[in-house]
N, C-alpha and C. Protein backbone atom coordinates (compact mmCIF):
# COMPACT_ATOMS: atom_id res chain seq x y z
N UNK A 1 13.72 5.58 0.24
CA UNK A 1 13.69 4.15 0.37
C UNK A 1 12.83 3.59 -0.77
N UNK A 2 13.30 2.16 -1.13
CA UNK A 2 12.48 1.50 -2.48
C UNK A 2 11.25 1.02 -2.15
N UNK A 3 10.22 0.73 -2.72
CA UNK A 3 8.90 0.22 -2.53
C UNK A 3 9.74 -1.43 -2.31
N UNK A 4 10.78 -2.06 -2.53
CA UNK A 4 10.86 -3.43 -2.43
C UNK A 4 11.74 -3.59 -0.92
N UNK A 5 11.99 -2.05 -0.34
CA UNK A 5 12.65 -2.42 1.19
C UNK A 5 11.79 -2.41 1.71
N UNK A 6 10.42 -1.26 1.64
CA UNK A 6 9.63 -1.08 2.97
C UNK A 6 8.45 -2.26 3.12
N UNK A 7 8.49 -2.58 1.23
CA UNK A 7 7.83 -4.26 1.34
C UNK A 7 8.11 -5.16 2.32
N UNK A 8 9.45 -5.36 2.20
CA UNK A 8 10.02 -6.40 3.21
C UNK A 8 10.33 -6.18 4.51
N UNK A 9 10.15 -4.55 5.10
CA UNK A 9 10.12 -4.62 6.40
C UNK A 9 9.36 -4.34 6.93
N UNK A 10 7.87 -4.20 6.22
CA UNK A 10 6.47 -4.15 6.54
C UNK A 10 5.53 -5.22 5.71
N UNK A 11 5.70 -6.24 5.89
CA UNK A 11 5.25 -7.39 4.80
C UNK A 11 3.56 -7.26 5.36
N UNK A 12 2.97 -7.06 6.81
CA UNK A 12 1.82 -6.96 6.84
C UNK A 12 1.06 -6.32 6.75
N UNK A 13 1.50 -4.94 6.69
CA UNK A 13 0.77 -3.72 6.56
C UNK A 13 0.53 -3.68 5.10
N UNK A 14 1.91 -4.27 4.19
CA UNK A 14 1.37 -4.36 2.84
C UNK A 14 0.77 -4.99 2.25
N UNK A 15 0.86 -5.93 2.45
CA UNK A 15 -0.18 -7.01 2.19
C UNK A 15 -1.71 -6.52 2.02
N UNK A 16 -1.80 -6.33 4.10
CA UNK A 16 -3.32 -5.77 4.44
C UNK A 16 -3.89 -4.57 3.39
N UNK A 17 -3.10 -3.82 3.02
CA UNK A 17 -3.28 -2.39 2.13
C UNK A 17 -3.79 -2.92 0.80
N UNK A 18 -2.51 -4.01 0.24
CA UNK A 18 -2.96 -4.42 -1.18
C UNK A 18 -4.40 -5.07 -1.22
N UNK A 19 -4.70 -5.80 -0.36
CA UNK A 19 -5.82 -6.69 -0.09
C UNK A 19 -7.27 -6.07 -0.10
N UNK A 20 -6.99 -5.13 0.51
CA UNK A 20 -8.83 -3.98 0.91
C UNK A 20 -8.77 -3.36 -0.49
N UNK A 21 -8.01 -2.93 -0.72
CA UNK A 21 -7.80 -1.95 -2.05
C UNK A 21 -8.42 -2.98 -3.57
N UNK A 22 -7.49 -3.59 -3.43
CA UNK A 22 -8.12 -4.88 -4.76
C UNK A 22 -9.36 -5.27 -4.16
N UNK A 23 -10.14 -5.74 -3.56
CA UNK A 23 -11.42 -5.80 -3.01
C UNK A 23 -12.22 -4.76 -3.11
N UNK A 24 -12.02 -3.62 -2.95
CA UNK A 24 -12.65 -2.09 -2.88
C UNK A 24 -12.92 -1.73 -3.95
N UNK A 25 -11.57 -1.97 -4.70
CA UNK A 25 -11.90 -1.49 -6.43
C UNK A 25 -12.85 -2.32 -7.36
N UNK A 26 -12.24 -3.91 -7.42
CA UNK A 26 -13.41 -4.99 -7.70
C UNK A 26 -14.55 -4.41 -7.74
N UNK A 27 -15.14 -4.36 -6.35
CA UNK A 27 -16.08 -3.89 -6.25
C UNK A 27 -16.74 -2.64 -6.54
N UNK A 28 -15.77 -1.85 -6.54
CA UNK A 28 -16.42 -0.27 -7.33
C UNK A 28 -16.37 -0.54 -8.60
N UNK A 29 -15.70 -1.36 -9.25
CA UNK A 29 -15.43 -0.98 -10.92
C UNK A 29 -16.28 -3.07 -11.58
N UNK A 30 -17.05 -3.07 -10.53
CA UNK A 30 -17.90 -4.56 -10.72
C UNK A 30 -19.00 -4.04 -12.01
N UNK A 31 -18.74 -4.95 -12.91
CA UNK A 31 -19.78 -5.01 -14.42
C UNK A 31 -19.19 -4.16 -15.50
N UNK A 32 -17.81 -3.83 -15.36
CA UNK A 32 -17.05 -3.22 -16.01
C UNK A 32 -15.89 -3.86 -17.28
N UNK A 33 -15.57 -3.54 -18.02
CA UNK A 33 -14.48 -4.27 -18.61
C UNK A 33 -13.29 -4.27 -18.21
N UNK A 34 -12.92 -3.81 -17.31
CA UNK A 34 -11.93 -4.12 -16.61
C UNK A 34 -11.13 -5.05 -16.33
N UNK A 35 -9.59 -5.57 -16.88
CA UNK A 35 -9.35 -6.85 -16.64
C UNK A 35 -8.80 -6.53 -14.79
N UNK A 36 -8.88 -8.34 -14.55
CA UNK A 36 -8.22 -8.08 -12.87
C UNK A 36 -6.85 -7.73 -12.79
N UNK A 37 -6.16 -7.93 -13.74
CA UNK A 37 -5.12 -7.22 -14.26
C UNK A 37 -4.54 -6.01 -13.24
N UNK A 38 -5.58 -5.39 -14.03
CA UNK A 38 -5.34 -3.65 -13.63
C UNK A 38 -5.68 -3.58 -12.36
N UNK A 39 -6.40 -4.07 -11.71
CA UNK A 39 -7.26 -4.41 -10.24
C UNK A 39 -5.93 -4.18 -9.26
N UNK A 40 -5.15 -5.24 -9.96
CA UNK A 40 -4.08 -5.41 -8.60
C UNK A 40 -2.86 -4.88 -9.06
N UNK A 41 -2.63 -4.53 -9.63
CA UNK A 41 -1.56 -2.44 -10.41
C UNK A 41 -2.17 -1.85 -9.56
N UNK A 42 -3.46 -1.53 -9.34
CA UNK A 42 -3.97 -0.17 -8.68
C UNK A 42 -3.95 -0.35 -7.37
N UNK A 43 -3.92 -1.36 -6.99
CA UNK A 43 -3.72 -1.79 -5.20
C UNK A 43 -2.50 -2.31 -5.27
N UNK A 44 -1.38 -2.63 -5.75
CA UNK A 44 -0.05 -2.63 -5.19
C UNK A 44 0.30 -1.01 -5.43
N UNK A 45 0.03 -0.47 -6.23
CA UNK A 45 0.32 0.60 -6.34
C UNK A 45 -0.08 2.01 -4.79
N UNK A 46 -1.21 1.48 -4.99
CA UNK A 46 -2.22 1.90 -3.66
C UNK A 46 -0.99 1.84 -2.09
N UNK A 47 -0.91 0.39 -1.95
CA UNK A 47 0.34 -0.49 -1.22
C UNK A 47 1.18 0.42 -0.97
N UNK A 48 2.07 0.46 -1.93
CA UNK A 48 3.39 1.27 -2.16
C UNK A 48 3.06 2.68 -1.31
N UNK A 49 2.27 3.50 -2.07
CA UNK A 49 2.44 4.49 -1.72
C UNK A 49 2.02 4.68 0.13
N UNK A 50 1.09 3.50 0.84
CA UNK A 50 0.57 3.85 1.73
C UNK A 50 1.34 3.20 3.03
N UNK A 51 2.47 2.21 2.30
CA UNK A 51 3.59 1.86 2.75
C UNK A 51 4.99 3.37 3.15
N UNK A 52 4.84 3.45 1.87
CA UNK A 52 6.16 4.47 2.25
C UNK A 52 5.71 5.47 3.24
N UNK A 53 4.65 5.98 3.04
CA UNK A 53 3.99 7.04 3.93
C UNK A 53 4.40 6.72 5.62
N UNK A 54 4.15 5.97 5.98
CA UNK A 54 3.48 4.75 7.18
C UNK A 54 5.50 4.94 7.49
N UNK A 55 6.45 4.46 5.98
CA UNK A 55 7.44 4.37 6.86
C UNK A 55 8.40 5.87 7.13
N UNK A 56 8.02 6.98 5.95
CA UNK A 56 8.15 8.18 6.72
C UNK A 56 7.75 8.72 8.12
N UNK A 57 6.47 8.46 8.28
CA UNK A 57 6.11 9.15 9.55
C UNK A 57 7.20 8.38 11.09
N UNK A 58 6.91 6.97 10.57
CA UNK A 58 7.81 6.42 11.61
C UNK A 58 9.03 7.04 12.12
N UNK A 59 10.08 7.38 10.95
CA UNK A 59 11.18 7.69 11.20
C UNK A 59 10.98 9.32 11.53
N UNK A 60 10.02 9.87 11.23
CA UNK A 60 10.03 11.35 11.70
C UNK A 60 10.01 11.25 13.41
N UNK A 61 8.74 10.30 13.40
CA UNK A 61 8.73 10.28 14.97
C UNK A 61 9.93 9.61 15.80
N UNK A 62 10.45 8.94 15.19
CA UNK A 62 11.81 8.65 16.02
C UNK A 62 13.12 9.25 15.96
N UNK A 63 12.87 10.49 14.88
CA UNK A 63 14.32 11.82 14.68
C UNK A 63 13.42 13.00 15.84
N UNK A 64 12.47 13.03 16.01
CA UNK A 64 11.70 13.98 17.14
C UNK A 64 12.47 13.79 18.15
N UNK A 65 12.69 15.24 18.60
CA UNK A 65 13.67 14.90 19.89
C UNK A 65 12.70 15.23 20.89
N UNK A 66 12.95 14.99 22.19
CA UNK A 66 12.25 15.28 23.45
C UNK A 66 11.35 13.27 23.18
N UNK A 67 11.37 12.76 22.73
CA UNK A 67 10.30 11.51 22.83
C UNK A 67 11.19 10.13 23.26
């Protein structure tokens, strides 16, 4: 599945993910040259991956038989 389906059928989980992550990093990489740029690449990116995860397990648990 694409990072732009599980976007749209998890719009809050991604969001919430992108959000702590760009905040987290800010703050770890604060007094740095860092543009914010890159800030929020590394937390949609972050997103993506913690999205798809989230929508694998789902569908594992609902191909589990006996549940």
């Amino acid at each position: 599945m694409r990072v732009s389906e599980v976007r749209k059928k998890y719009p809050e989980f991604f969001a919430a993910i992108e959000a702590e992550v760009f905040f987290d990093v800010k703050d770890a990489l604060k007094g740095t040259a860092i543009v914010p740029k890159i800030f929020r690449r590394i937390a949609y990116n972050a997103a993506a991956v913690a999205t798809l995860e989230l929508h694998k397990v789902l569908v594992a648990c609902r191909k589990k038989p006996g549940r």
